[in-house]
Protein backbone atom coordinates (compact mmCIF):
# COMPACT_ATOMS: atom_id res chain seq x y z
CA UNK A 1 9.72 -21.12 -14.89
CA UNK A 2 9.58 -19.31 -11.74
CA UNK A 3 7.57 -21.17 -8.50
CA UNK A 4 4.63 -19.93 -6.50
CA UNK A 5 7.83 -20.00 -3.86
CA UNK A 6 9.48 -16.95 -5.70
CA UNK A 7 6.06 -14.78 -6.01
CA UNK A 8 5.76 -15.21 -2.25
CA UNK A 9 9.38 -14.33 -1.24
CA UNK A 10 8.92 -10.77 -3.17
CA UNK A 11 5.51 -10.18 -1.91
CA UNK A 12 7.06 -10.35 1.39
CA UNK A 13 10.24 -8.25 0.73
CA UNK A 14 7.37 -6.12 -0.23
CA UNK A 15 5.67 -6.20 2.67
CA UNK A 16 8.64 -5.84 5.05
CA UNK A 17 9.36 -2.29 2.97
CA UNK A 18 6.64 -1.20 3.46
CA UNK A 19 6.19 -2.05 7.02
CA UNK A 20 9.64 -0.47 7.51
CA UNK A 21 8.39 3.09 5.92
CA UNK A 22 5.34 3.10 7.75
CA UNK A 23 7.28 2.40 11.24
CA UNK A 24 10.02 4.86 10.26
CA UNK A 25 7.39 8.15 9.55
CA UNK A 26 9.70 10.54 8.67
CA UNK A 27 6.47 12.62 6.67
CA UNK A 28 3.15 11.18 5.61
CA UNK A 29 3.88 10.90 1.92
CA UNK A 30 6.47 8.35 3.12
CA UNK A 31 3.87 6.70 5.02
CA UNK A 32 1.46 6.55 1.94
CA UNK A 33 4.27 4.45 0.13
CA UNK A 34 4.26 2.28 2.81
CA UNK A 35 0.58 1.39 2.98
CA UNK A 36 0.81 1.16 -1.44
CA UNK A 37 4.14 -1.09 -1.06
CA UNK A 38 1.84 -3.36 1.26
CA UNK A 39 -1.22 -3.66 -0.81
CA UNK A 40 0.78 -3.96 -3.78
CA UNK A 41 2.36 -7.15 -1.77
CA UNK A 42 -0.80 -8.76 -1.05
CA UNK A 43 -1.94 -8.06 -4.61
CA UNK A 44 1.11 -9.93 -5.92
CA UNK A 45 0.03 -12.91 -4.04
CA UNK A 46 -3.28 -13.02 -4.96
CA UNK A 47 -2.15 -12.85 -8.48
CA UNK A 48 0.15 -15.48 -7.85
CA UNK A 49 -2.17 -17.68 -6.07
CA UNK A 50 -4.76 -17.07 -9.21
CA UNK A 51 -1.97 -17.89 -11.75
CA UNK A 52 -1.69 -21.22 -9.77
CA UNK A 53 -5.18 -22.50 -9.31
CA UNK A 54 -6.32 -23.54 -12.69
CA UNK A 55 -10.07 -24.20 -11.78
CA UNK A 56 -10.93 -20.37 -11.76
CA UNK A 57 -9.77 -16.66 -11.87
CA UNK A 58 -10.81 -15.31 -8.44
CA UNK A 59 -7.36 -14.34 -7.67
CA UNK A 60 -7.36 -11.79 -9.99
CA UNK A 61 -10.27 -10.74 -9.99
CA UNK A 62 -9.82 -9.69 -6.71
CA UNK A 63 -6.51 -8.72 -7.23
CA UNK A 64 -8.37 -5.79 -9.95
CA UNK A 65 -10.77 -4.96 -7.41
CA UNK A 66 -7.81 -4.09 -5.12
CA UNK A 67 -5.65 -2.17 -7.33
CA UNK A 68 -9.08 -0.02 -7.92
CA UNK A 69 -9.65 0.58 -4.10
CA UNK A 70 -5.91 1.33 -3.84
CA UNK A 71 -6.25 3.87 -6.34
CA UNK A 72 -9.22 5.19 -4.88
CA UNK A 73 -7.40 5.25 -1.49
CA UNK A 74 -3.99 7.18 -2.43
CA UNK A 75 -6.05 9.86 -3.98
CA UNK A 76 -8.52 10.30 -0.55
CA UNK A 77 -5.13 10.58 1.62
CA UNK A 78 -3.08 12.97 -1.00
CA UNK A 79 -6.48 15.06 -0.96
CA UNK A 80 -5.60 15.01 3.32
CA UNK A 81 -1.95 15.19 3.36
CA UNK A 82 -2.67 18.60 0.60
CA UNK A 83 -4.68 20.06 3.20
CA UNK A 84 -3.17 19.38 5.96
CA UNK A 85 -0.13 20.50 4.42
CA UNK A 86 -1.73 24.07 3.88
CA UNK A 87 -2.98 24.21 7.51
CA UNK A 88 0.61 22.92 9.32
CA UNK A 89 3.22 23.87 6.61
CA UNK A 90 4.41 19.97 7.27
CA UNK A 91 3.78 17.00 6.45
CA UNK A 92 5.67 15.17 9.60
CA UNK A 93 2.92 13.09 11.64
CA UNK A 94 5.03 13.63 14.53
CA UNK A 95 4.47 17.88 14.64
CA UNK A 96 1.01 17.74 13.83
CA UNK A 97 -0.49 17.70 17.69
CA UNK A 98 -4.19 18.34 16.91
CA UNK A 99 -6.37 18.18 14.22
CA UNK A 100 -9.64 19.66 15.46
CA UNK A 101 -8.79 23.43 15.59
């Protein structure tokens, strides 16, 4: 059977990806994966933390409630990256200098 111990060690090899992609920015789709990878981590341990406690199912309940917003979320920033992407002809955060023009 595997332990609470195991769900927690791959939510944080999860988290430490994503932190890594995020820090790394080489374009913004890259970053996108990043923020997913972490929110995918913390749902895994709110799962795991719901599979544990056997008085109630809050853990994933909230863990459905957070895939939802995630989902909501990517499609918001792939609608931003698209049209930033038409404006700049990249997607690096690094060459895009201002945003107001």
């Amino acid at each position: 059977m595997i332990s609470l111990t195991d769900f927690l060690l791959v939510g944080a090899l999860l988290f430490c990806t994503g932190i890594y992609m995020i820090v790394s920015k080489r374009n913004s789709i890259q970053v996108l994966i990043g923020i997913e990878l972490m929110l995918n981590a913390a749902i895994l341990n709110l799962v795991a933390f719901g599979k544990y406690d056997k008085l109630n199912n809050g853990g994933q309940v909230f863990a459905l409630f957070a895939i939802v917003l995630a989902a909501a979320t990517t499609a918001v920033a792939l609608a931003i990256v698209l049209n930033v992407y038409r404006r700049y002809k990249t997607i690096d955060p690094d060459e895009i200098k201002n945003l107001r023009d």
